[in-house]
PDB file of N, CA and C in Angstrom:
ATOM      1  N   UNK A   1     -50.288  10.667 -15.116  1.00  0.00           N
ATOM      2  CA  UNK A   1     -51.070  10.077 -14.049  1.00  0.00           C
ATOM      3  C   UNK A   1     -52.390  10.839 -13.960  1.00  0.00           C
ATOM      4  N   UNK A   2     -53.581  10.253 -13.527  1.00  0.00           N
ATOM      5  CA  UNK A   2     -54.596  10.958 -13.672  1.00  0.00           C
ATOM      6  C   UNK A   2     -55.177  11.507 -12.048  1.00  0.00           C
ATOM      7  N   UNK A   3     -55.779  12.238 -12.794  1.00  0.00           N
ATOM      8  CA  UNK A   3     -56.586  12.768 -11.487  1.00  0.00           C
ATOM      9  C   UNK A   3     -56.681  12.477  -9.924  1.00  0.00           C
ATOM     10  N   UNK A   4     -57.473  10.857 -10.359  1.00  0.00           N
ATOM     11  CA  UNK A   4     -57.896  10.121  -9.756  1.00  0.00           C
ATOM     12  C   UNK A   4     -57.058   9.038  -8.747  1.00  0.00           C
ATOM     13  N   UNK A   5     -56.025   8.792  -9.871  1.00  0.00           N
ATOM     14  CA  UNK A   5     -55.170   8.003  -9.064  1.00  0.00           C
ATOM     15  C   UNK A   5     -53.823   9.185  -8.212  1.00  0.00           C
ATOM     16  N   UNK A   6     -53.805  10.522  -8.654  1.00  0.00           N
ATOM     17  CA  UNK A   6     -52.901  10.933  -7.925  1.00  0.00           C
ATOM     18  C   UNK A   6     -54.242  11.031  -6.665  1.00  0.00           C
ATOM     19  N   UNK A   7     -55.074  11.563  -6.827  1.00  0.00           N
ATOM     20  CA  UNK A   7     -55.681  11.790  -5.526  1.00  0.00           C
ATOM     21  C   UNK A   7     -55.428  10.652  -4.314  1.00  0.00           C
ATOM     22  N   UNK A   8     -56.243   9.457  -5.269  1.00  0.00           N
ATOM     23  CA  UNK A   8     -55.776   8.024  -4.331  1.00  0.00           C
ATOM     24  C   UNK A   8     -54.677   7.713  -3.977  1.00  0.00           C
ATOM     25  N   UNK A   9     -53.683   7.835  -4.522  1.00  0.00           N
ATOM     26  CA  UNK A   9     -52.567   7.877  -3.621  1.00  0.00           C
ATOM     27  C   UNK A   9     -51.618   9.178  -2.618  1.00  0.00           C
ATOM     28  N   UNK A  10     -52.594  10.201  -3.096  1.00  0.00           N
ATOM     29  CA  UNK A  10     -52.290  11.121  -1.713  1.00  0.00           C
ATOM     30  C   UNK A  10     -52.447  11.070  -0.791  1.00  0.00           C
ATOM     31  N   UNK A  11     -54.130  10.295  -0.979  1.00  0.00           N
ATOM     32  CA  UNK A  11     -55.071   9.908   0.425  1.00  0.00           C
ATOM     33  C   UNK A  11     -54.493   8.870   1.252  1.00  0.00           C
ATOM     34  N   UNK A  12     -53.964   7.766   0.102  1.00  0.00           N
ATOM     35  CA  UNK A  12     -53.448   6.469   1.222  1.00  0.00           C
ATOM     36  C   UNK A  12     -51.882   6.825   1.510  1.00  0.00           C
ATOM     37  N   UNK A  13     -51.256   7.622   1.374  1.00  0.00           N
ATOM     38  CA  UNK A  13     -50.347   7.916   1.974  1.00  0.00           C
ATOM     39  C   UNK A  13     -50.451   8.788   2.933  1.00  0.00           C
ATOM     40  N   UNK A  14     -51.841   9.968   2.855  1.00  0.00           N
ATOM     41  CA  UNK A  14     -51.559  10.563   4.128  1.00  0.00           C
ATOM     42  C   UNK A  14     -52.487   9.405   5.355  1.00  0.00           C
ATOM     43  N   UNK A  15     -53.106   8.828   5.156  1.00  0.00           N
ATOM     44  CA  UNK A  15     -53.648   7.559   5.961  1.00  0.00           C
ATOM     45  C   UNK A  15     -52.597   6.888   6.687  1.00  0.00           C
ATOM     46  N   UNK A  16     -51.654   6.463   6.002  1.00  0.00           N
ATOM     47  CA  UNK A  16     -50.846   5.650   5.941  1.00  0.00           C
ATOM     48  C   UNK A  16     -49.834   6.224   7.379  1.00  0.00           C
ATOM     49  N   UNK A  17     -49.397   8.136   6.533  1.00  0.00           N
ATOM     50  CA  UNK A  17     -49.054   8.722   7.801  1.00  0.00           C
ATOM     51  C   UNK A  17     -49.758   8.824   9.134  1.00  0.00           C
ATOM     52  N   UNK A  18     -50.957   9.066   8.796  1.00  0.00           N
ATOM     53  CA  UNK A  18     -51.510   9.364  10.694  1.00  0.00           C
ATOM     54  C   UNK A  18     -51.674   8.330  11.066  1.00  0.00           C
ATOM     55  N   UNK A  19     -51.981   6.758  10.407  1.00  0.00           N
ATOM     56  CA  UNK A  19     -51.881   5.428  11.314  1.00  0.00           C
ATOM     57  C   UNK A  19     -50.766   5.242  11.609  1.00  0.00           C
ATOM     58  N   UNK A  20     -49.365   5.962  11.774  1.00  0.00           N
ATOM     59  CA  UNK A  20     -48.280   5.499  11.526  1.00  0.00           C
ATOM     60  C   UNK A  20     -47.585   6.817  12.667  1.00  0.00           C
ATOM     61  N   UNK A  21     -48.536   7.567  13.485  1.00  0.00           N
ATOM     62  CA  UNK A  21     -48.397   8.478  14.062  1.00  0.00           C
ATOM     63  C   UNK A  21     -48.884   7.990  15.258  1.00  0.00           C
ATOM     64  N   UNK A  22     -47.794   8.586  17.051  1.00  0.00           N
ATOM     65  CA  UNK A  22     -48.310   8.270  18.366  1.00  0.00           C
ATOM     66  C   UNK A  22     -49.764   8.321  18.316  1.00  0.00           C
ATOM     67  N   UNK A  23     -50.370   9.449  17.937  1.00  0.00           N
ATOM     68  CA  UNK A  23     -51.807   9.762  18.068  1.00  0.00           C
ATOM     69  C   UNK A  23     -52.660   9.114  18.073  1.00  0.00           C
ATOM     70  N   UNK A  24     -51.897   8.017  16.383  1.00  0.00           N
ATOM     71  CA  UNK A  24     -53.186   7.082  16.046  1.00  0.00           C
ATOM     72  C   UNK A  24     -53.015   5.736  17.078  1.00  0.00           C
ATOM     73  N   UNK A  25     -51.857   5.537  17.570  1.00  0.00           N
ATOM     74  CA  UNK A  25     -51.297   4.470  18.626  1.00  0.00           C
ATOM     75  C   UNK A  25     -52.176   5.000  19.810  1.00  0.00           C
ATOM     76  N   UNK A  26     -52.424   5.700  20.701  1.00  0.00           N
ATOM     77  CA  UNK A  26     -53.452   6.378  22.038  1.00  0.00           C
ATOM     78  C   UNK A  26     -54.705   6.171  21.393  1.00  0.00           C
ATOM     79  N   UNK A  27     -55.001   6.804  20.282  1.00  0.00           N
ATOM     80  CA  UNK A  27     -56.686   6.685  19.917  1.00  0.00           C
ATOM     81  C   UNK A  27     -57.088   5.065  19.910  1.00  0.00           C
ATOM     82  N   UNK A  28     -56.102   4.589  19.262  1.00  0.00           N
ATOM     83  CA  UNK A  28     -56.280   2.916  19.037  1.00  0.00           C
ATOM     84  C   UNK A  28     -56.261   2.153  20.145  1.00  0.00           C
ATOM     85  N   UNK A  29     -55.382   2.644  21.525  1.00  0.00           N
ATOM     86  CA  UNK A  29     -55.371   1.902  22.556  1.00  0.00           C
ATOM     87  C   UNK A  29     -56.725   2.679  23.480  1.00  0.00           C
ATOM     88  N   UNK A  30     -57.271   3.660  23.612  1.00  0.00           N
ATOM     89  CA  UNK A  30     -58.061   3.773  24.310  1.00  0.00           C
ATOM     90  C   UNK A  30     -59.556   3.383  23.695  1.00  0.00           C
ATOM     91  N   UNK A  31     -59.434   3.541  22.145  1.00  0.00           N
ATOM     92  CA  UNK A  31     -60.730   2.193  21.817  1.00  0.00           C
ATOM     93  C   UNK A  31     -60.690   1.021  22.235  1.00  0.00           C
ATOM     94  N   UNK A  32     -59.562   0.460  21.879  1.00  0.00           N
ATOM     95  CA  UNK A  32     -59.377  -1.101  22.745  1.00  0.00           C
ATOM     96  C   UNK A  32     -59.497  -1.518  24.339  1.00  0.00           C
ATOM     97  N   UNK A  33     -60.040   0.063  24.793  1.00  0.00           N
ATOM     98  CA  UNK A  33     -59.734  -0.397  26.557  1.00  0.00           C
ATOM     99  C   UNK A  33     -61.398   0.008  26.437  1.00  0.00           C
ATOM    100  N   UNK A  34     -62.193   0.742  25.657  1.00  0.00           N
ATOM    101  CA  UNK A  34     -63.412   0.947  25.651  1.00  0.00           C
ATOM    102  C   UNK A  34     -64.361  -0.444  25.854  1.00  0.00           C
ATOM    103  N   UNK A  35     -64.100  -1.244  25.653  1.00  0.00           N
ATOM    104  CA  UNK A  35     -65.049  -2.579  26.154  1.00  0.00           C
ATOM    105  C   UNK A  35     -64.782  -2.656  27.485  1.00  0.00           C
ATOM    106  N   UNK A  36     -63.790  -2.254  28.312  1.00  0.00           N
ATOM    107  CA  UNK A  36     -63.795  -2.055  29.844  1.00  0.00           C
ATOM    108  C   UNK A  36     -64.292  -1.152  30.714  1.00  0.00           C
ATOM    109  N   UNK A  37     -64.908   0.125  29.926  1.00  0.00           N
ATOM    110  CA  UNK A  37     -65.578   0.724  30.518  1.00  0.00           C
ATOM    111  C   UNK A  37     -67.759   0.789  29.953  1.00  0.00           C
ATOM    112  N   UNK A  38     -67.193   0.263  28.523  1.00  0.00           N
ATOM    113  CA  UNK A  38     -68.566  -0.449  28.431  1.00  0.00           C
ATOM    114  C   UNK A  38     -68.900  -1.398  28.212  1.00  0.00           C
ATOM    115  N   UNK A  39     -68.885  -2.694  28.756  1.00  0.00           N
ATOM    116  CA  UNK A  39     -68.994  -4.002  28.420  1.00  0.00           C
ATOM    117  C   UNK A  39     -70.179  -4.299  27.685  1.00  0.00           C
ATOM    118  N   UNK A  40     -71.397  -3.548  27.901  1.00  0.00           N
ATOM    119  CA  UNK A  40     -72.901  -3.451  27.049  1.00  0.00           C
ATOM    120  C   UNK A  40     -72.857  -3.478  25.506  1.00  0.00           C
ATOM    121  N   UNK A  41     -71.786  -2.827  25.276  1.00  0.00           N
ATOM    122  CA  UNK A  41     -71.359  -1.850  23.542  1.00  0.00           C
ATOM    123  C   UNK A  41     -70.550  -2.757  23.228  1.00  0.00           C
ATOM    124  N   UNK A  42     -69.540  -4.114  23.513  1.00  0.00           N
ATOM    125  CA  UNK A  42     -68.864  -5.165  23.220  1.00  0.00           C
ATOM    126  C   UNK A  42     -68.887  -5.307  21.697  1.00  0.00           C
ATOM    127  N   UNK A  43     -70.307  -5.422  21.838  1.00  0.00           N
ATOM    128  CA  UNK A  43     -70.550  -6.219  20.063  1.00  0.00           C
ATOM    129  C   UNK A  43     -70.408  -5.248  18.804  1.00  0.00           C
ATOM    130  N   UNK A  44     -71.010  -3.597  19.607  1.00  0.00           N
ATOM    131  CA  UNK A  44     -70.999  -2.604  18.317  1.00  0.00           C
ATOM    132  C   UNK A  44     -69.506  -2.471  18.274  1.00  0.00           C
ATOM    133  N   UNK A  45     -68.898  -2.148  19.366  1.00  0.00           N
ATOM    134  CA  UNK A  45     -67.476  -2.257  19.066  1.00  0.00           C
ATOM    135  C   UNK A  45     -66.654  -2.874  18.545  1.00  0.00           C
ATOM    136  N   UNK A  46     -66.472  -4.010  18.364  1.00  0.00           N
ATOM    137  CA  UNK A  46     -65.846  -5.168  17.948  1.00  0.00           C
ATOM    138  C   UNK A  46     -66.142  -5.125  16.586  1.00  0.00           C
ATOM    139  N   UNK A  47     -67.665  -4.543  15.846  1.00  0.00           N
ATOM    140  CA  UNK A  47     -67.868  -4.917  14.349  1.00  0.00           C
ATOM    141  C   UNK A  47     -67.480  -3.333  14.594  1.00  0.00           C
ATOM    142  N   UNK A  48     -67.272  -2.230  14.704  1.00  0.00           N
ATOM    143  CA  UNK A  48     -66.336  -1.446  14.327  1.00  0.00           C
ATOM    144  C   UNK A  48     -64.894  -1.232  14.447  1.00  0.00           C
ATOM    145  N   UNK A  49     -64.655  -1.997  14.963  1.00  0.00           N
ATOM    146  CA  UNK A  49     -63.284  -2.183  14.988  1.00  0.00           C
ATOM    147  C   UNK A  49     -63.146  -3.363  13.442  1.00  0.00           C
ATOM    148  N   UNK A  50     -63.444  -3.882  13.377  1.00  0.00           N
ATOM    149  CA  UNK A  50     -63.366  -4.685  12.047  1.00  0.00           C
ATOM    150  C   UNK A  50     -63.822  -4.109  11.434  1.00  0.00           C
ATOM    151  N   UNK A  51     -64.327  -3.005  11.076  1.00  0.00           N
ATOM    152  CA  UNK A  51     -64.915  -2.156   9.554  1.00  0.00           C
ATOM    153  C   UNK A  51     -63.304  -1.317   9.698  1.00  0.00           C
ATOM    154  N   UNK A  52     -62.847  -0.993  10.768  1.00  0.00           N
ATOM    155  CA  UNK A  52     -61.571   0.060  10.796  1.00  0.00           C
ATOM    156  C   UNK A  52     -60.486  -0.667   9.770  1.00  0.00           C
ATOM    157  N   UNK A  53     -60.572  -1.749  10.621  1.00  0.00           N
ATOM    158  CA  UNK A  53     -59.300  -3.125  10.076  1.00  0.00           C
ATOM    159  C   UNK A  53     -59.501  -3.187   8.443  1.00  0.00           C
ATOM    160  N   UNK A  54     -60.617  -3.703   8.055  1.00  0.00           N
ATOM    161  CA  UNK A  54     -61.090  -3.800   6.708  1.00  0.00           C
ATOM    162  C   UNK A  54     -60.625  -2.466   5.616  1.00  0.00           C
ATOM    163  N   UNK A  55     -60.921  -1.561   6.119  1.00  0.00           N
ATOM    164  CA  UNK A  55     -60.372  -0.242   5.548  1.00  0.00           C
ATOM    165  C   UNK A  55     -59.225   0.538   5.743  1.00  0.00           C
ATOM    166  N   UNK A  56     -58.458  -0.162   6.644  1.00  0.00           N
ATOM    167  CA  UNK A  56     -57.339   0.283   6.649  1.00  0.00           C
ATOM    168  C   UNK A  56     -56.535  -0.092   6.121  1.00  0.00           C
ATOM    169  N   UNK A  57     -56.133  -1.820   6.010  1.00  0.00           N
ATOM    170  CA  UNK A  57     -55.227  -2.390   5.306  1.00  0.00           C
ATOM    171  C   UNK A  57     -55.128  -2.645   4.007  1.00  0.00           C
ATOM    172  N   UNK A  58     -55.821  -1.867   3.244  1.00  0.00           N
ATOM    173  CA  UNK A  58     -55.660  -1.575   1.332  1.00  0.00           C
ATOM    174  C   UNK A  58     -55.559  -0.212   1.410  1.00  0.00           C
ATOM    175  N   UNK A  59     -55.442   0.717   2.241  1.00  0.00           N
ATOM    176  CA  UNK A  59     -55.099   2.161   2.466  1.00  0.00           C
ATOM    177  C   UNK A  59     -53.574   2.276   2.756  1.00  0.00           C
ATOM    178  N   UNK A  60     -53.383   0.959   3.698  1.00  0.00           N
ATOM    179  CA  UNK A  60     -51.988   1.172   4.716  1.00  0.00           C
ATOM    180  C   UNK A  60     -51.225   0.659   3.726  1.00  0.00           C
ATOM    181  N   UNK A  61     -51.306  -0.487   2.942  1.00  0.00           N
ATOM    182  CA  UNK A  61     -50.749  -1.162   1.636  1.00  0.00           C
ATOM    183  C   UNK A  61     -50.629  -0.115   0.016  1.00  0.00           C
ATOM    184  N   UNK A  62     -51.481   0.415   0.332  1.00  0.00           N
ATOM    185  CA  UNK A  62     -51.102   1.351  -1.348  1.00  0.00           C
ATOM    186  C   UNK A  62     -50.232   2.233  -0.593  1.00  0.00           C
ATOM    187  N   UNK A  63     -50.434   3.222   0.466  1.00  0.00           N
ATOM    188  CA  UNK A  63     -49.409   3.938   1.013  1.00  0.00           C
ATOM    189  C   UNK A  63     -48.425   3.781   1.245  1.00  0.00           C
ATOM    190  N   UNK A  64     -47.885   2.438   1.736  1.00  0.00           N
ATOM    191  CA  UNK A  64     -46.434   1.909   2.239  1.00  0.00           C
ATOM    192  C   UNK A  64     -45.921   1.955   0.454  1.00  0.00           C
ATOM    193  N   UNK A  65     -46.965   1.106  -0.302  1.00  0.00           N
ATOM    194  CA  UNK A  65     -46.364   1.313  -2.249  1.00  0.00           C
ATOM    195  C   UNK A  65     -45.813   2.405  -2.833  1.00  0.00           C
ATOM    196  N   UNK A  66     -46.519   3.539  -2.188  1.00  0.00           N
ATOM    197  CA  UNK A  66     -46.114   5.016  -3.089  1.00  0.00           C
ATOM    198  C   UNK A  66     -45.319   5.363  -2.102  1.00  0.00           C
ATOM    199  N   UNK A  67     -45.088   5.198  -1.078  1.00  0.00           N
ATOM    200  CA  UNK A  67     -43.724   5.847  -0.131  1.00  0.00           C
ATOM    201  C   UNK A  67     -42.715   4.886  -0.311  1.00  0.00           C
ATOM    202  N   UNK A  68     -42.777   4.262  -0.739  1.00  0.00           N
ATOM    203  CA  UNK A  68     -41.553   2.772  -1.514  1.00  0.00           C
ATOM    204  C   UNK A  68     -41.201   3.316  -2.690  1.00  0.00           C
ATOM    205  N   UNK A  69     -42.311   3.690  -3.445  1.00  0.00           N
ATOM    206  CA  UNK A  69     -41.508   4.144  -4.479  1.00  0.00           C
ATOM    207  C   UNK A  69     -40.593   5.189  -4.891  1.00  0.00           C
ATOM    208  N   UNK A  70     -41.454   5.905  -3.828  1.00  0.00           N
ATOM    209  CA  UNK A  70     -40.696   7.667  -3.338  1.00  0.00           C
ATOM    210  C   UNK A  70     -38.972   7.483  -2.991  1.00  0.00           C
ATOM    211  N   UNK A  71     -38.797   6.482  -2.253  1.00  0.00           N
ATOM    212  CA  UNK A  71     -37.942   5.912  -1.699  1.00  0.00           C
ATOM    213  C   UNK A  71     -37.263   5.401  -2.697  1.00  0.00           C
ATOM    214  N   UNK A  72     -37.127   4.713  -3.373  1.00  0.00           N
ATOM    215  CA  UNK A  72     -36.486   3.863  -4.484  1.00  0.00           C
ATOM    216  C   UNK A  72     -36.010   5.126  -5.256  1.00  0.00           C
ATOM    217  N   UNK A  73     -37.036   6.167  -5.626  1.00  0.00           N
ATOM    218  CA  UNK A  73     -36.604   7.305  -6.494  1.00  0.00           C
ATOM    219  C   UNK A  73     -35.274   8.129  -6.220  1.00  0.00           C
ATOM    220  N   UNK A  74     -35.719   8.171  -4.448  1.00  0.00           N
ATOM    221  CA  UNK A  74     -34.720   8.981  -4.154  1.00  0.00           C
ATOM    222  C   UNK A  74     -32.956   8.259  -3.905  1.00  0.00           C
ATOM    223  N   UNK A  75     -33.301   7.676  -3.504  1.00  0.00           N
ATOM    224  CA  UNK A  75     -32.107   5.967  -3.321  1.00  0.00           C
ATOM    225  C   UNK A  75     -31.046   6.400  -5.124  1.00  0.00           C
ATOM    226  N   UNK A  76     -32.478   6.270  -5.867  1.00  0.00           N
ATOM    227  CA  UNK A  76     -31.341   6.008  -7.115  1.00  0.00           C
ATOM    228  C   UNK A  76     -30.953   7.172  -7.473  1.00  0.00           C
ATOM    229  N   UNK A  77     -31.385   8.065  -6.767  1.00  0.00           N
ATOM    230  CA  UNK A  77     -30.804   9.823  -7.476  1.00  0.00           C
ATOM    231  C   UNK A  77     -29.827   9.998  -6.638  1.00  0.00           C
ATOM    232  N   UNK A  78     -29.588   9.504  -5.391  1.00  0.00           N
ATOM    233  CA  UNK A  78     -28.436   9.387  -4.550  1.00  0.00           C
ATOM    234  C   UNK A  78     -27.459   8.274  -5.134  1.00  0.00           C
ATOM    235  N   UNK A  79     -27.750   7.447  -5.291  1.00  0.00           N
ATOM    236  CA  UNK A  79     -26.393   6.482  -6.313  1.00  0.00           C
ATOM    237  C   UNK A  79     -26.020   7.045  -7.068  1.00  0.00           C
ATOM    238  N   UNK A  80     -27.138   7.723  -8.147  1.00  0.00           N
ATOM    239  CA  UNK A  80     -26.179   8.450  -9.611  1.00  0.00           C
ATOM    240  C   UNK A  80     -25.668   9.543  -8.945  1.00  0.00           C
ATOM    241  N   UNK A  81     -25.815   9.944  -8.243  1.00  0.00           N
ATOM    242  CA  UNK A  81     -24.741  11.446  -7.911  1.00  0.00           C
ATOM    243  C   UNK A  81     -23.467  10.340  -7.024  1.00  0.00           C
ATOM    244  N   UNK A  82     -23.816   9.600  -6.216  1.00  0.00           N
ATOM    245  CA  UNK A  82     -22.492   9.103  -5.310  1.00  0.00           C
ATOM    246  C   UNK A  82     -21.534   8.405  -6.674  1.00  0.00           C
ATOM    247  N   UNK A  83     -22.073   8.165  -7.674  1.00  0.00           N
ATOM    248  CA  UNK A  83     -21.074   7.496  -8.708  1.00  0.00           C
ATOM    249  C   UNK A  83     -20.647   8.403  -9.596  1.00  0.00           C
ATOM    250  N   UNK A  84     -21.297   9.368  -9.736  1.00  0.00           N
ATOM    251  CA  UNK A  84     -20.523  10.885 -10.581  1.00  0.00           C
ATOM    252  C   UNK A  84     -19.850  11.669  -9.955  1.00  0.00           C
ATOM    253  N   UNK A  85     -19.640  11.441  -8.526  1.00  0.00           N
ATOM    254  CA  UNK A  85     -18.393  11.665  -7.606  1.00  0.00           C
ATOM    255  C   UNK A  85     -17.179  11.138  -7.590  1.00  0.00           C
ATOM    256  N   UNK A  86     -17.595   9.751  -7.603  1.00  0.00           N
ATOM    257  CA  UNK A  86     -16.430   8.988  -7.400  1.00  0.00           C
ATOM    258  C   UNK A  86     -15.808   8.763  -9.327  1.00  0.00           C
ATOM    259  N   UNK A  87     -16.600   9.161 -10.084  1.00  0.00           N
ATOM    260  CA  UNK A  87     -15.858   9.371 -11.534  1.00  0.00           C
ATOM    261  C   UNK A  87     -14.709  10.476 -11.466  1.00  0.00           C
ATOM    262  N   UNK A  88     -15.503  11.826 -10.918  1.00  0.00           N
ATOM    263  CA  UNK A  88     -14.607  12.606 -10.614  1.00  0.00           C
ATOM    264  C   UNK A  88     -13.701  12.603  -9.965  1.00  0.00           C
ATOM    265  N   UNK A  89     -13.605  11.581  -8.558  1.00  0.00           N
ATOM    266  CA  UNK A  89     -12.350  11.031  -8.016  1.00  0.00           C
ATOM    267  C   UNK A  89     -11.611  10.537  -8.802  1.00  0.00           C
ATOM    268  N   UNK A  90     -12.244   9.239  -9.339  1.00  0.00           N
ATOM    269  CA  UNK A  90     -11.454   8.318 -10.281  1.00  0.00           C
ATOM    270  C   UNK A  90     -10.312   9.544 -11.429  1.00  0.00           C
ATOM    271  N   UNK A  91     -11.204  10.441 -11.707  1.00  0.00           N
ATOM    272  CA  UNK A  91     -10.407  11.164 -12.535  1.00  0.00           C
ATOM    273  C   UNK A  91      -9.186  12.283 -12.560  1.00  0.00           C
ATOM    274  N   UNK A  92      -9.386  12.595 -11.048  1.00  0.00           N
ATOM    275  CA  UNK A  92      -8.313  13.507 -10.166  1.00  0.00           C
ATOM    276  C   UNK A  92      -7.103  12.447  -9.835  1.00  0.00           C
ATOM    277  N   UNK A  93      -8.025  10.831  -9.480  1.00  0.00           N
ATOM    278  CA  UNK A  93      -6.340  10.257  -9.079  1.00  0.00           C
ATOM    279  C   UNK A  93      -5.410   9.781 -10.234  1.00  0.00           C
ATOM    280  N   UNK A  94      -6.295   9.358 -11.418  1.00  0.00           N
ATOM    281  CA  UNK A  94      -5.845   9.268 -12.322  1.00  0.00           C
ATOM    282  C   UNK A  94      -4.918  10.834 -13.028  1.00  0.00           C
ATOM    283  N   UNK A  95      -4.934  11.699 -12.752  1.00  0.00           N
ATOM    284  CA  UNK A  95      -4.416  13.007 -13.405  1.00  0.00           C
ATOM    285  C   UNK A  95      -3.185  12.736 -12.194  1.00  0.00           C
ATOM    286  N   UNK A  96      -3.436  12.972 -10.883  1.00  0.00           N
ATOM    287  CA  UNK A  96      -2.230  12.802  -9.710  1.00  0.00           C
ATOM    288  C   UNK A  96      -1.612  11.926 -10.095  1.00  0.00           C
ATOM    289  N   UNK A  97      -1.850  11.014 -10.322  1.00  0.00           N
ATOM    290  CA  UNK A  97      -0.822   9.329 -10.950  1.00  0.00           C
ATOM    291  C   UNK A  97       0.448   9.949 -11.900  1.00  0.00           C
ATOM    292  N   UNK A  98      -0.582  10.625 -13.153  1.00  0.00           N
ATOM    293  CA  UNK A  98       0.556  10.831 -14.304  1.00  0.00           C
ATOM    294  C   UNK A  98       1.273  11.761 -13.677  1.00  0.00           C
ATOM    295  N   UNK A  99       0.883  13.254 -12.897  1.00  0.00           N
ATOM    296  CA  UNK A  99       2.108  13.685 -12.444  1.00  0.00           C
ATOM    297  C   UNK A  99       3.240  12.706 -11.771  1.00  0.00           C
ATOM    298  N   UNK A 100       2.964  12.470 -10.465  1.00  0.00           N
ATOM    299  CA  UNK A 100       3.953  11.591  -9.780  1.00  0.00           C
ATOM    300  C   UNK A 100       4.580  10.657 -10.628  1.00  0.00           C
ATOM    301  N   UNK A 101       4.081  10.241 -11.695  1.00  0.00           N
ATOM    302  CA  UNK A 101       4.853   9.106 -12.281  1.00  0.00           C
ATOM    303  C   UNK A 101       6.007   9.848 -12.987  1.00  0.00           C
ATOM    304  N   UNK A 102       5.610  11.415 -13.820  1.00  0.00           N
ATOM    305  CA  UNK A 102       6.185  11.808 -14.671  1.00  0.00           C
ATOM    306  C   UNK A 102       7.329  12.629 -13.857  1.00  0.00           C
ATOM    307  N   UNK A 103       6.960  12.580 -12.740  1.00  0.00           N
ATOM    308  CA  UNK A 103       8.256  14.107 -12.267  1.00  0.00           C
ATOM    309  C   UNK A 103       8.914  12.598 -11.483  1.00  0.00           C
ATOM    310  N   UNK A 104       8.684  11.254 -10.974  1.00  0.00           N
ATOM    311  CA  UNK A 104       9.805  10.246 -10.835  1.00  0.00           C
ATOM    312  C   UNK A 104      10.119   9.808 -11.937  1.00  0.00           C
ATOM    313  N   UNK A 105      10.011  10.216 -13.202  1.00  0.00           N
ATOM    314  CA  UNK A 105      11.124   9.846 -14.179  1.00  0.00           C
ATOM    315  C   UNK A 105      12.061  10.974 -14.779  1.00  0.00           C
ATOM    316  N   UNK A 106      11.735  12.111 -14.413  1.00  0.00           N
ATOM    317  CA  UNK A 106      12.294  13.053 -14.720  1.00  0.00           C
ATOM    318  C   UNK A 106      13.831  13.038 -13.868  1.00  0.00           C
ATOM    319  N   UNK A 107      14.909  12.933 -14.035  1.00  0.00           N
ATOM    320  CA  UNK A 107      16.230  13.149 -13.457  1.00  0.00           C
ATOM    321  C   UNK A 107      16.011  14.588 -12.010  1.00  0.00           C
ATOM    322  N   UNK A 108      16.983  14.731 -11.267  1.00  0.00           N
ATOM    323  CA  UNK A 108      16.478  15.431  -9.928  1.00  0.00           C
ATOM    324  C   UNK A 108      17.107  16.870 -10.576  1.00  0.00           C
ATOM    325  N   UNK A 109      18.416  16.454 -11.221  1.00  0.00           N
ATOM    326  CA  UNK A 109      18.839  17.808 -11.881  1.00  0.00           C
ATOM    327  C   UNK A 109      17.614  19.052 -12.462  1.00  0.00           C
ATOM    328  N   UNK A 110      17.217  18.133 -13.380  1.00  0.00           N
ATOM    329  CA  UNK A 110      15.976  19.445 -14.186  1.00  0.00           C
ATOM    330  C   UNK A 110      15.097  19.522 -13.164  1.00  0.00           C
ATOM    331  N   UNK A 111      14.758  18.814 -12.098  1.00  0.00           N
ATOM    332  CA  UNK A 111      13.564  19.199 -11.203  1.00  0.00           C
ATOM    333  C   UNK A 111      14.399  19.979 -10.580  1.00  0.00           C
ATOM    334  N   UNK A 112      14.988  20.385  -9.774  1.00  0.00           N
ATOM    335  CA  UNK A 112      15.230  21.696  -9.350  1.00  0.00           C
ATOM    336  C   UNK A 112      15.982  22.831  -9.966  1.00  0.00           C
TER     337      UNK A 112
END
């Protein structure tokens, strides 16, 4: 991976995190209440709030991608270990089987 693209996707994932944080939820609601305390600034506000929008959602979208994938990675490294467990089960009950089978065919005499 190069340079460039690990950088870019460091960036839109840590983006991804602080829009995705209370903080950025308060900062976002007290811009949105800012046309109520300046009704004059309406218009600069509104085209910055749409430059925010514009740049956020190909930031918020590659980020949700590389934390999906992070996710998928880890998902399948947790299956292959939960199924190399249960081999090893599979293989303990299978060993318990042949005992029990072999000491109920054995007569009671030689077992004790």
């Amino acid at each position: 991976m190069s340079n460039l693209t690990s950088f870019n996707e460091r960036l839109a994932v840590l983006v991804t995190r602080g829009f995705g944080s209370m903080w950025a939820a308060y900062a976002l609601t007290m811009y949105g209440l800012l046309p109520l305390l300046l009704p004059a600034a309406q218009d600069r506000l509104l085209y910055w709030s749409n430059v925010i929008q514009l740049v956020a959602l190909p930031l918020l979208m590659v980020g949700q991608t590389v934390l999906g994938r992070a996710s998928e990675r880890q998902a399948g490294e947790t299956h292959d270990a939960v199924m190399e467990e249960l081999s090893l089960l599979r293989q303990a009950h299978d060993e318990l089987r042949q005992i029990v089978t072999a000491a109920s065919k054995t007569p009671a005499e030689e077992v004790l």
